[in-house]
Protein backbone atom coordinates (compact mmCIF):
# COMPACT_ATOMS: atom_id res chain seq x y z
CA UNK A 1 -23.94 -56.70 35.61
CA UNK A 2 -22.06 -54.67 38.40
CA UNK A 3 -19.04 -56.10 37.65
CA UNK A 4 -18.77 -55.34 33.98
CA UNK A 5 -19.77 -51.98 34.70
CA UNK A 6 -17.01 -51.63 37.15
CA UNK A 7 -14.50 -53.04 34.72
CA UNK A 8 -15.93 -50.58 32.03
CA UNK A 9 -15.22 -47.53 33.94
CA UNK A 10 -12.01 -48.59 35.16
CA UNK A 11 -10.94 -49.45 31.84
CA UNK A 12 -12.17 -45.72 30.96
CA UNK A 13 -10.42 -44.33 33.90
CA UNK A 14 -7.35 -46.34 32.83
CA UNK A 15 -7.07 -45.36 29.34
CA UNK A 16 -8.56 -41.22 29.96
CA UNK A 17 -5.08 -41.52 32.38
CA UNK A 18 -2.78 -42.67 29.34
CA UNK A 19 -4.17 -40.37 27.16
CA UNK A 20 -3.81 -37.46 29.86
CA UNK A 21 0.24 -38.76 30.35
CA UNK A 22 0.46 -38.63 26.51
CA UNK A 23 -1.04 -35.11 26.20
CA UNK A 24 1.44 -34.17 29.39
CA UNK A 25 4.21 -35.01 27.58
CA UNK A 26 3.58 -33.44 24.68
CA UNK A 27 2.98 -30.31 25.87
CA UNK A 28 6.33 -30.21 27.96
CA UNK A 29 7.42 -31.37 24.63
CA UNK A 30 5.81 -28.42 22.55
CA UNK A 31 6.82 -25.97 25.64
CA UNK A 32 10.42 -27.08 25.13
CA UNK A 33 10.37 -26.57 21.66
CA UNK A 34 9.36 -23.19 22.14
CA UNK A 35 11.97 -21.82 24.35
CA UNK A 36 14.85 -23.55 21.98
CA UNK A 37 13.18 -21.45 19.19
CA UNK A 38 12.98 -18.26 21.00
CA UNK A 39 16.31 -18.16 22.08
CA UNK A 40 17.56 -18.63 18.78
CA UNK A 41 15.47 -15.84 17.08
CA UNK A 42 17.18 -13.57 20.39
CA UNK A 43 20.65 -15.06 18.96
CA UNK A 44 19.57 -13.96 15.56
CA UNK A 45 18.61 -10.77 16.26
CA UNK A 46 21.61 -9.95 18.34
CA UNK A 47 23.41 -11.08 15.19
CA UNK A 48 21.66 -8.91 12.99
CA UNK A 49 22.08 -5.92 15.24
CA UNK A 50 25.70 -6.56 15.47
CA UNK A 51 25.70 -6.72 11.76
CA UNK A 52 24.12 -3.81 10.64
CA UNK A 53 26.34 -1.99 13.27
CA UNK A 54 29.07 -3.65 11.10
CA UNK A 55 27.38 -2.66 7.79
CA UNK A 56 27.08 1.53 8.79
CA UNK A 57 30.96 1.06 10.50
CA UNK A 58 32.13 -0.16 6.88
CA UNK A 59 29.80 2.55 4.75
CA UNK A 60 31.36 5.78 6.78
CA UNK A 61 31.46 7.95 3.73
CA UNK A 62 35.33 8.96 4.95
CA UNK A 63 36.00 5.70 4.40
CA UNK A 64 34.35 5.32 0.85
CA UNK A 65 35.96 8.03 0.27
CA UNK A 66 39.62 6.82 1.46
CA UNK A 67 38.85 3.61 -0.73
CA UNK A 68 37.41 5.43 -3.52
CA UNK A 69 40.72 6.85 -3.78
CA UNK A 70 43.06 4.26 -2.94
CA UNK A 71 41.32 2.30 -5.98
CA UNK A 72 40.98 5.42 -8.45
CA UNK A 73 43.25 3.30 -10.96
CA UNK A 74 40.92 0.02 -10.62
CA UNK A 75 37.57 1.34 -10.86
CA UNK A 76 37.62 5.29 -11.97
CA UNK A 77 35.03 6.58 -9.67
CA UNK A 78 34.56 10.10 -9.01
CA UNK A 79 33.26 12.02 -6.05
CA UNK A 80 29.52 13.05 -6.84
CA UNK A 81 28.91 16.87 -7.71
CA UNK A 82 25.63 18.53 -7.69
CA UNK A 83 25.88 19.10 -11.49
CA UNK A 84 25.34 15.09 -12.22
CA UNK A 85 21.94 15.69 -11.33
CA UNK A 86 19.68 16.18 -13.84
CA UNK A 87 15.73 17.88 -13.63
CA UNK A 88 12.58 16.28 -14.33
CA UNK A 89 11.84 18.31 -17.62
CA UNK A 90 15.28 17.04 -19.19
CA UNK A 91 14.19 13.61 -19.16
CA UNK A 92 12.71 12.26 -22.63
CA UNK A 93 9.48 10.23 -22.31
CA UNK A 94 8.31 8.18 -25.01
CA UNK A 95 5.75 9.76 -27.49
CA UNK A 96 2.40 9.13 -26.88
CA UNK A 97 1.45 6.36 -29.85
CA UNK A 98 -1.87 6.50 -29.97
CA UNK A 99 -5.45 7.82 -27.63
CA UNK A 100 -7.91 5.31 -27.06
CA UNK A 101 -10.77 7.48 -27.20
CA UNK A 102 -13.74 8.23 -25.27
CA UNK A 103 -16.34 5.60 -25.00
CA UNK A 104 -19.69 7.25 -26.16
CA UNK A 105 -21.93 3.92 -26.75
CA UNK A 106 -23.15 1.38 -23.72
CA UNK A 107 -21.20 -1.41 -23.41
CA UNK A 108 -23.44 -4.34 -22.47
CA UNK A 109 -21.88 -6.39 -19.47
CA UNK A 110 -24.80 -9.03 -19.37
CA UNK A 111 -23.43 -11.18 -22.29
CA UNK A 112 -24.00 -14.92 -21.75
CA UNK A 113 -22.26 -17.57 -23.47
CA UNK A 114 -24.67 -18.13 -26.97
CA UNK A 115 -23.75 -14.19 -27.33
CA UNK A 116 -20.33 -14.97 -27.79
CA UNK A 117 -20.53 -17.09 -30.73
């Protein structure tokens, strides 16, 4: 009876150790991933600094400007004056069609399903 208890917990002791190795392994696994996936979202977001630094280096409004006029033929534009700005009571809003009314009566919330028909 000794003896199969001794086999028993070796056999226990055995496979606890394989599953420990397998757990080991995937966390150095997991850990690995990790660090490939933070250093490239520090990649991207040096990228996307060095982009919007791009982006306000190409929207210097001397620049706009310089193009604006360069391609007056091609696309018309004009520089922007304060008198193409319009107020808030010269803009038309559509008529009203219609009030809904006040609601005098009760309006009963409890229906169940035989008051519907």
């Amino acid at each position: 009876m000794r003896t199969l208890l001794y086999i028993s917990a070796a056999l226990a002791v055995m496979g606890l150790a394989f599953w420990a190795y397998q757990e080991n392994y995937r966390t150095k696994d997991a850990l690995a991933e990790v660090r490939v996936l933070q250093r490239d979202i520090a990649e991207a977001r040096d990228t996307l600094g060095i982009l919007r630094g791009e982006w306000a280096y190409l929207n210097r409004p001397e620049r706009l400007r310089d193009l604006a006029e360069i391609n007056f033929d091609l696309l018309g534009l004009l520089p922007m004056e304060p008198q193409q700005f319009g107020r808030v009571d010269q803009i038309s809003y559509p008529s009203v069609i219609a009030p809904l009314g006040l609601i005098t009566g009760a309006v009963d919330t409890n229906a169940t399903l035989g008051d519907a028909q």
